[in-house]
N, C-alpha and C. Protein backbone atom coordinates (compact mmCIF):
# COMPACT_ATOMS: atom_id res chain seq x y z
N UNK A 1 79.11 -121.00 156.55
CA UNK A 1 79.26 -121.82 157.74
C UNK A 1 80.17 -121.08 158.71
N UNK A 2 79.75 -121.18 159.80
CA UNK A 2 80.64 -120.44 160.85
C UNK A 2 81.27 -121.78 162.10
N UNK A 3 82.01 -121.25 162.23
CA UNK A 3 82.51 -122.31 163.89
C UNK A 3 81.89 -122.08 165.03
N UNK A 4 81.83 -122.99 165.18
CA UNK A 4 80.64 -123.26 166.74
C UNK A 4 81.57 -123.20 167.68
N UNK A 5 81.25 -122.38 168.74
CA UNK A 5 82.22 -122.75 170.54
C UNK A 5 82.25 -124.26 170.60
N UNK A 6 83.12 -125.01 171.30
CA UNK A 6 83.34 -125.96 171.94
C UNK A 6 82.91 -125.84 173.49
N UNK A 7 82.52 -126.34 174.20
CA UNK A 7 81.86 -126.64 175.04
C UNK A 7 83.11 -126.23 176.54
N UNK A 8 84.10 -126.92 176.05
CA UNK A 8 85.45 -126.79 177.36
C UNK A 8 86.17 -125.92 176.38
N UNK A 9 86.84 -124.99 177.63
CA UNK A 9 87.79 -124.81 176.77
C UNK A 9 89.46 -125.13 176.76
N UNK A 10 90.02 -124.54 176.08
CA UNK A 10 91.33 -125.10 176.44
C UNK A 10 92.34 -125.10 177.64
N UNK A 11 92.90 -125.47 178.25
CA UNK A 11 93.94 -125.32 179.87
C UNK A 11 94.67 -125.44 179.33
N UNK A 12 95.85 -125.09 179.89
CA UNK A 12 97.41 -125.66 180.12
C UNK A 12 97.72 -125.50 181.88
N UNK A 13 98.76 -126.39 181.95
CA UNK A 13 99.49 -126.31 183.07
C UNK A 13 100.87 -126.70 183.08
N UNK A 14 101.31 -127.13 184.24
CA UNK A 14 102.22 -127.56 184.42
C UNK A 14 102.68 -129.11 184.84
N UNK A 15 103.60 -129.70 184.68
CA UNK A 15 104.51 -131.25 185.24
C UNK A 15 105.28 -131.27 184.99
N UNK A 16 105.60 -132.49 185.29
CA UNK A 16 107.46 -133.13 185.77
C UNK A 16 107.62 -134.49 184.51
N UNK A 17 108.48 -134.35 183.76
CA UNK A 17 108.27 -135.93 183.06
C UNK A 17 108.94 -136.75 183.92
N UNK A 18 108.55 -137.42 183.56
CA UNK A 18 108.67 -139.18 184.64
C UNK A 18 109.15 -140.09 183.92
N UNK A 19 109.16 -140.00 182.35
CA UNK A 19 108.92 -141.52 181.59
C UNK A 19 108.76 -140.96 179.85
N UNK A 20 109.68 -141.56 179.25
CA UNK A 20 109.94 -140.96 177.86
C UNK A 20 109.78 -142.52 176.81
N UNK A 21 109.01 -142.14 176.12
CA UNK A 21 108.77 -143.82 174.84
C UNK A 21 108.91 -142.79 173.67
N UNK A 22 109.32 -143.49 172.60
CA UNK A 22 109.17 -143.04 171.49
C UNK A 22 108.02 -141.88 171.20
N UNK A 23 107.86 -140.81 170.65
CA UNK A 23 106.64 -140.35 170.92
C UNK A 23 105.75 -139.73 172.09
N UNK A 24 105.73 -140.25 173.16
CA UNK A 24 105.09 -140.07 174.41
C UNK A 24 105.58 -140.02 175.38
N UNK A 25 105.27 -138.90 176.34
CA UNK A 25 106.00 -138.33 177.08
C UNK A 25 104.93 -138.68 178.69
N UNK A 26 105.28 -139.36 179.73
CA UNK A 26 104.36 -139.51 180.65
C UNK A 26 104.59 -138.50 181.64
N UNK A 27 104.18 -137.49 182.12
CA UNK A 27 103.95 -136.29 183.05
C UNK A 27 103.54 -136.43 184.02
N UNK A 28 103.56 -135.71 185.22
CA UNK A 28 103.08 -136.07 186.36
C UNK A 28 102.96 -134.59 186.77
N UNK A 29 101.60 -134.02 186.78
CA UNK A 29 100.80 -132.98 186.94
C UNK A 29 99.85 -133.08 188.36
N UNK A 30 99.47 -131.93 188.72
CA UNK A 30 98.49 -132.12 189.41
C UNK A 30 97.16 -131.88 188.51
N UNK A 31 96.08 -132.39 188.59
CA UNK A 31 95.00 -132.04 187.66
C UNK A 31 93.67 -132.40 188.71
N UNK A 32 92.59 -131.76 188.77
CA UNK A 32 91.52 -132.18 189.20
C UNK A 32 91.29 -132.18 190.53
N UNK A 33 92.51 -131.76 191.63
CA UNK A 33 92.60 -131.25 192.80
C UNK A 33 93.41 -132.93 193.37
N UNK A 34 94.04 -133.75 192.44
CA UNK A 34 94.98 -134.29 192.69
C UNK A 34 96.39 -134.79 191.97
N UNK A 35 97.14 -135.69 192.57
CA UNK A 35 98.33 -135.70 190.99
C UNK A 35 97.88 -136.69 190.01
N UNK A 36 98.53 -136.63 189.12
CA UNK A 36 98.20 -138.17 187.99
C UNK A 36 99.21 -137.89 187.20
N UNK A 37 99.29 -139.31 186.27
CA UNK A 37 100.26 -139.47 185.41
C UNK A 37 99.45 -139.26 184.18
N UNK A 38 100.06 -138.45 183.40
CA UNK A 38 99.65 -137.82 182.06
C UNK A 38 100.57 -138.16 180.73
N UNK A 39 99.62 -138.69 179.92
CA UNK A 39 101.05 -138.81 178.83
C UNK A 39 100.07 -137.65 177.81
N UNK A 40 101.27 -137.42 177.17
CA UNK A 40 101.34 -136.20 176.28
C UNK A 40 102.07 -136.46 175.11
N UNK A 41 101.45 -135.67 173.68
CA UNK A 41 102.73 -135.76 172.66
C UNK A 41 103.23 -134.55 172.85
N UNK A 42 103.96 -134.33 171.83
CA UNK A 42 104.40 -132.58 171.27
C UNK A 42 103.57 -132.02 170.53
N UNK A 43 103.47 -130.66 170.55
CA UNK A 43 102.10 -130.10 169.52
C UNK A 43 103.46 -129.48 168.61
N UNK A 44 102.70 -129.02 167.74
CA UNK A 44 103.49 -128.55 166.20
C UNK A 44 104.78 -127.87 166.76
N UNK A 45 104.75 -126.64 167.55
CA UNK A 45 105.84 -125.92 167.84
C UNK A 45 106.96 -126.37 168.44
N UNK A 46 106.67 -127.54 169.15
CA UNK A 46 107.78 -128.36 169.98
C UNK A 46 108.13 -129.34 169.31
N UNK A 47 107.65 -129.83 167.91
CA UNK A 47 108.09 -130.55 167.00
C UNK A 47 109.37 -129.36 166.58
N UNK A 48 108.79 -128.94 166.00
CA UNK A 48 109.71 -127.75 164.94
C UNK A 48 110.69 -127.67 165.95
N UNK A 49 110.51 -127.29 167.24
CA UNK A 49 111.79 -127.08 167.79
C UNK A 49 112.73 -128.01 167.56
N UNK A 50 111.91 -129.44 168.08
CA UNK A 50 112.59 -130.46 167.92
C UNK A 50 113.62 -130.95 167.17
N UNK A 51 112.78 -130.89 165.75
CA UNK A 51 113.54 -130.73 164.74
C UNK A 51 114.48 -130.07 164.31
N UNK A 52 114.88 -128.57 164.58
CA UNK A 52 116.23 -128.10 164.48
C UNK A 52 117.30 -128.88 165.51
N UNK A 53 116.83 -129.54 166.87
CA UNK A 53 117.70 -129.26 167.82
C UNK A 53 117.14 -130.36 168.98
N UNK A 54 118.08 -131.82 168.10
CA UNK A 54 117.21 -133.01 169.09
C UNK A 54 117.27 -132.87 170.64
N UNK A 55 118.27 -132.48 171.34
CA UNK A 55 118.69 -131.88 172.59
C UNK A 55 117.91 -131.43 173.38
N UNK A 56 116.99 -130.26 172.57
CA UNK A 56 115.44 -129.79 173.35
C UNK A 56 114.45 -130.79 173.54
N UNK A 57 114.57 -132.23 173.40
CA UNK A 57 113.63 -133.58 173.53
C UNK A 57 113.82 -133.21 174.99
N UNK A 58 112.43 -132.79 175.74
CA UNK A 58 112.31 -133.34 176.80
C UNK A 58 112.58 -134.66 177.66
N UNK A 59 113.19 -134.54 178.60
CA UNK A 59 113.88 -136.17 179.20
C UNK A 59 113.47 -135.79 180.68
N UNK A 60 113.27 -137.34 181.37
CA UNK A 60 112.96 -137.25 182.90
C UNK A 60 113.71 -136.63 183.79
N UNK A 61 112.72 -135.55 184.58
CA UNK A 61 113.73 -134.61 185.62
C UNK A 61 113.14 -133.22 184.74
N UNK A 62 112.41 -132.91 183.77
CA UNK A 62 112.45 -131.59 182.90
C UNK A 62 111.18 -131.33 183.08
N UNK A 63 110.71 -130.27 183.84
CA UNK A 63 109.48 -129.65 183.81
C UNK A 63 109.17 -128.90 182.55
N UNK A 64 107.85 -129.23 182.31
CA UNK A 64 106.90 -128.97 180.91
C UNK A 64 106.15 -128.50 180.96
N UNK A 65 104.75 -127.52 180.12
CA UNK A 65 103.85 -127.05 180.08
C UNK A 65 103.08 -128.12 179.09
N UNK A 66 101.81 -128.43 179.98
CA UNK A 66 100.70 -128.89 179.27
C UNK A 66 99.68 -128.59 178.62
N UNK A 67 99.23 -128.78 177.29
CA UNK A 67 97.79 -128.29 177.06
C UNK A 67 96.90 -129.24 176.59
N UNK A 68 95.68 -129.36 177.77
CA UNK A 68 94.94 -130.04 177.69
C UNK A 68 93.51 -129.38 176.58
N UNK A 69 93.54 -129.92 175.31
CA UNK A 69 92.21 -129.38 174.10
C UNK A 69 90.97 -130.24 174.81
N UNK A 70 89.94 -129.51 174.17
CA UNK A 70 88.60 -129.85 174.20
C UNK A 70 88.44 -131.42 173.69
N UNK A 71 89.10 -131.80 172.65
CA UNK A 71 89.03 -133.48 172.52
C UNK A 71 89.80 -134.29 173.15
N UNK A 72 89.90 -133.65 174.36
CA UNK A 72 90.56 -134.63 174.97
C UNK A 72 92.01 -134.75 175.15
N UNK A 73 92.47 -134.18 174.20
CA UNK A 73 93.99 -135.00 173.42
C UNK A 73 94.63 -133.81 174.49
N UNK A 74 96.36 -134.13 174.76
CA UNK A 74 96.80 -133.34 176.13
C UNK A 74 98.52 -133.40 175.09
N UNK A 75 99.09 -132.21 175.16
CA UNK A 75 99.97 -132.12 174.43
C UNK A 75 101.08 -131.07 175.16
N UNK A 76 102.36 -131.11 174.77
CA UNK A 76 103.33 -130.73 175.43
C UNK A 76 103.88 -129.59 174.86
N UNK A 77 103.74 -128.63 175.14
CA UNK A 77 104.19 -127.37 174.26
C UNK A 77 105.64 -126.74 174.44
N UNK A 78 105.84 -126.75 175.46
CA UNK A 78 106.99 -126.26 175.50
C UNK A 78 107.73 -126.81 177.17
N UNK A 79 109.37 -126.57 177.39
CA UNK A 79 109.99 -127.28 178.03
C UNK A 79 110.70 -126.17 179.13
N UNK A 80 110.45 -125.77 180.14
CA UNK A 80 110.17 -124.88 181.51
C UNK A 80 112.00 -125.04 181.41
N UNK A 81 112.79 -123.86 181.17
CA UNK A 81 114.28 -124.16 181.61
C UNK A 81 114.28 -123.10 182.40
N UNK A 82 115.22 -123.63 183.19
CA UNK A 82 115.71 -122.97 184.67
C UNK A 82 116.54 -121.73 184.61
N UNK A 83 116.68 -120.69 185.13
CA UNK A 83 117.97 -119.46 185.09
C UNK A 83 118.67 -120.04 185.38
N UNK A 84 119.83 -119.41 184.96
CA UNK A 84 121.13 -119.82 185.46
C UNK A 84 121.49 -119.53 186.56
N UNK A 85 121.79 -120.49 187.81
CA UNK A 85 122.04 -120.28 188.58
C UNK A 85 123.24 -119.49 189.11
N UNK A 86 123.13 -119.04 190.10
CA UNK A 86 124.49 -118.50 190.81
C UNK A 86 125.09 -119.39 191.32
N UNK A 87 126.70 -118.70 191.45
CA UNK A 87 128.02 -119.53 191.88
C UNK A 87 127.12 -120.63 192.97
N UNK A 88 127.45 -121.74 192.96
CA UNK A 88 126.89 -122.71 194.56
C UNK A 88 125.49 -122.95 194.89
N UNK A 89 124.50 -122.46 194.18
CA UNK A 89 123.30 -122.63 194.14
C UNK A 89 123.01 -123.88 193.34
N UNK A 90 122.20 -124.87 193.75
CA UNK A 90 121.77 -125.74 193.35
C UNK A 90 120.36 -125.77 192.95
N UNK A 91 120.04 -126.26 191.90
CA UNK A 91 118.66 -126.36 191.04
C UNK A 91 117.88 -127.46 191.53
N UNK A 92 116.69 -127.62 191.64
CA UNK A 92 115.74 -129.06 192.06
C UNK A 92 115.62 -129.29 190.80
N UNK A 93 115.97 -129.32 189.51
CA UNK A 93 115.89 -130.32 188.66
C UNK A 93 117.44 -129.89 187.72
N UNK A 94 117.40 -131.11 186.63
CA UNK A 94 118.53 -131.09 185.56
C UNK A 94 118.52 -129.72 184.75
N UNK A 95 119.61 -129.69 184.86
CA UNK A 95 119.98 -128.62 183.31
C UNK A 95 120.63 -129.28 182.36
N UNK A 96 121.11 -128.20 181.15
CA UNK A 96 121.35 -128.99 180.23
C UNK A 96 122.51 -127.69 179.79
């Protein structure tokens, strides 16, 4: 038996979280040539992170990378941190 292509294939992009529940993370992406609100879990690697180091939990104000799979399902891989800024420079979102 061999694996068959899937039909779509996989994306990622980018958003902003907006909205944090147990589990689910609601995003706000542009997708489809407009914005929307996206909820997302964590995929395996951003668990594991997780898990050493509750701190890396994405929270509102923290830009994320999305990956949207072929079934549909839209998952959060990893958490976009900012350089460190210089003396007096201000960031458009939170640091940590």
């Amino acid at each position: 038996m061999t694996a068959q292509p899937i039909g779509r294939p996989v994306r990622d992009w980018r958003g902003c979280v907006v909205d944090v529940e147990p589990g689910v993370f609601t995003v706000l992406a542009e997708c489809r040539g407009g914005r929307a609100e996206i909820r997302a879990t964590l995929d395996g690697a951003m668990l594991a992170v997780v898990a050493r180091d509750r701190r890396q939990l994405p929270e509102p104000g923290d830009w994320v990378t999305l990956r949207h799979w072929p079934d549909e399902r839209v998952t959060l891989t990893s958490v976009i941190r900012p350089e460190t800024p210089a003396p007096g420079r201000v960031l458009p979102f939170r640091t940590r």
